[in-house]
Protein backbone atom coordinates (compact mmCIF):
# COMPACT_ATOMS: atom_id res chain seq x y z
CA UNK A 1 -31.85 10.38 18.42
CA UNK A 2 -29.04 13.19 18.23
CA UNK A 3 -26.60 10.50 19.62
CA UNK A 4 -27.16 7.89 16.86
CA UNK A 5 -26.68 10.33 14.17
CA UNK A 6 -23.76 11.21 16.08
CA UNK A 7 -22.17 7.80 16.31
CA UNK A 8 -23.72 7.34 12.50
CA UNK A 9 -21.40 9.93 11.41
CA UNK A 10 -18.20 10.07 13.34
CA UNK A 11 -18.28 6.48 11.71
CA UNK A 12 -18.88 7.96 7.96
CA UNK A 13 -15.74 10.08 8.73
CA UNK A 14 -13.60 6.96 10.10
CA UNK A 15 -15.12 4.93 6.77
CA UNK A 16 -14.54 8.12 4.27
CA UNK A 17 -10.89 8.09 5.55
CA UNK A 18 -10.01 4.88 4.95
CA UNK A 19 -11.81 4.95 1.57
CA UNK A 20 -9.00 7.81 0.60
CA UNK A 21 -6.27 5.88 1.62
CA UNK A 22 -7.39 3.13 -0.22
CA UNK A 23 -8.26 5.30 -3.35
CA UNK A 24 -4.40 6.85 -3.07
CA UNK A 25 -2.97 3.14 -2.78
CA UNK A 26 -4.88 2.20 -6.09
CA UNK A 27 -3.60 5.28 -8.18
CA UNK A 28 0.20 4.75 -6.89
CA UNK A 29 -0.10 1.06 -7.55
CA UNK A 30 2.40 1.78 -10.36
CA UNK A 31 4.44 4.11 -9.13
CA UNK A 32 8.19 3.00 -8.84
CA UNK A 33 8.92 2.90 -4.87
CA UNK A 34 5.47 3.48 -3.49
CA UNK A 35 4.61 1.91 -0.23
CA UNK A 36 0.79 1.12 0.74
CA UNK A 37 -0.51 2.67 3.99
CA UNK A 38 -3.30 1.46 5.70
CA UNK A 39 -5.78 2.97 8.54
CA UNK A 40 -6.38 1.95 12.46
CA UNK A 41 -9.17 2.77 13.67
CA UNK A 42 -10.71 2.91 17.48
CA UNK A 43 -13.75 3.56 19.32
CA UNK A 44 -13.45 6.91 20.76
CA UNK A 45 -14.94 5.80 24.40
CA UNK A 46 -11.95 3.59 25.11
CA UNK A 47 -9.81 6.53 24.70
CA UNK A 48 -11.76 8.41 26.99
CA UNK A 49 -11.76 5.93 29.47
CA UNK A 50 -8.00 5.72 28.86
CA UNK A 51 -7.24 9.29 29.81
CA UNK A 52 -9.60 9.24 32.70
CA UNK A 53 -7.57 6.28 34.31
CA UNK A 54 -4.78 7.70 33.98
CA UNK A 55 -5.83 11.19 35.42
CA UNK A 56 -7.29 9.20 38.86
CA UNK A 57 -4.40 6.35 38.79
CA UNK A 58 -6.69 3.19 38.12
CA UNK A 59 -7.21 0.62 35.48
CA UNK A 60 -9.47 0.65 32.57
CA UNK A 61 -12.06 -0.85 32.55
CA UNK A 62 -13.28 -2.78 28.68
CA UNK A 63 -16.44 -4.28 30.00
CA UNK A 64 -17.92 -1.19 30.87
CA UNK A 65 -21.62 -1.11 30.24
CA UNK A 66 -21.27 2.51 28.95
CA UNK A 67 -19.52 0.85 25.78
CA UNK A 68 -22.22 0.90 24.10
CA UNK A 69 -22.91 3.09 21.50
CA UNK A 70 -19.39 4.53 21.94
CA UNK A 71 -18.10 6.89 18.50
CA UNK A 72 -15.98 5.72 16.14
CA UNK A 73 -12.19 7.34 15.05
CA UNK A 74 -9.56 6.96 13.07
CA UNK A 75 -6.63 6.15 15.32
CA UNK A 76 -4.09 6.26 12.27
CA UNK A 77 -2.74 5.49 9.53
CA UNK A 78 0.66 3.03 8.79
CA UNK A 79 2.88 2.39 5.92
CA UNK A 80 3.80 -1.15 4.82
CA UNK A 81 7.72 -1.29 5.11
CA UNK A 82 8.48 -3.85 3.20
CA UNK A 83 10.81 -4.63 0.23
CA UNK A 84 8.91 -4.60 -3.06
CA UNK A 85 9.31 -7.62 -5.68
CA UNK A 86 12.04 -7.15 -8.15
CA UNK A 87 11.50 -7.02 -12.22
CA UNK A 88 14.31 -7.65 -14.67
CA UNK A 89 14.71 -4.56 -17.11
CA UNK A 90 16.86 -6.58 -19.46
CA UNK A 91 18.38 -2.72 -19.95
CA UNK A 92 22.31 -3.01 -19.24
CA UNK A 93 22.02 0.32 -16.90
CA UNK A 94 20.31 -1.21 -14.77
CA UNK A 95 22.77 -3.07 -13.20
């Protein structure tokens, strides 16, 4: 029972994080020269299995059958790097 409500809420954390980033990309949707980020996210026992791999020297295995149930995590977050669309000012400064 402890582990669901574990896995239950390391995914409210991944989910509450990418509700923020999303809630900061909807108030700077107006700013001049704002870029959107976005979030990753991975499932913790991958990771795990990752670093444990690489400590003994073999190759990770995806179809464990210890998958199951693995946590949830944000892996990151990335900003979109790409030019915005232009607007005409019609002011002569802005040249």
């Amino acid at each position: 029972m402890l582990r669901g409500l574990d896995i239950s809420a390391s995914g409210m954390i991944a989910e509450m994080a990418r509700v923020d980033v999303i809630s900061n990309n909807m108030a700077n949707v107006a700013t001049p020269g704002f870029k959107r980020a976005g979030t990753n996210q991975g499932v913790f026992y991958l990771e795990l299995v990752r670093a444990r791999s690489q400590q003994e020297g073999g190759a990770v295995r995806p179809d464990s059958p210890h998958r199951i149930g693995a946590r949830t995590q944000l892996a990151g977050t990335w900003v979109v790097q790409e030019q915005g669309a232009l607007r005409f000012t019609d002011n002569s400064l802005h040249a």
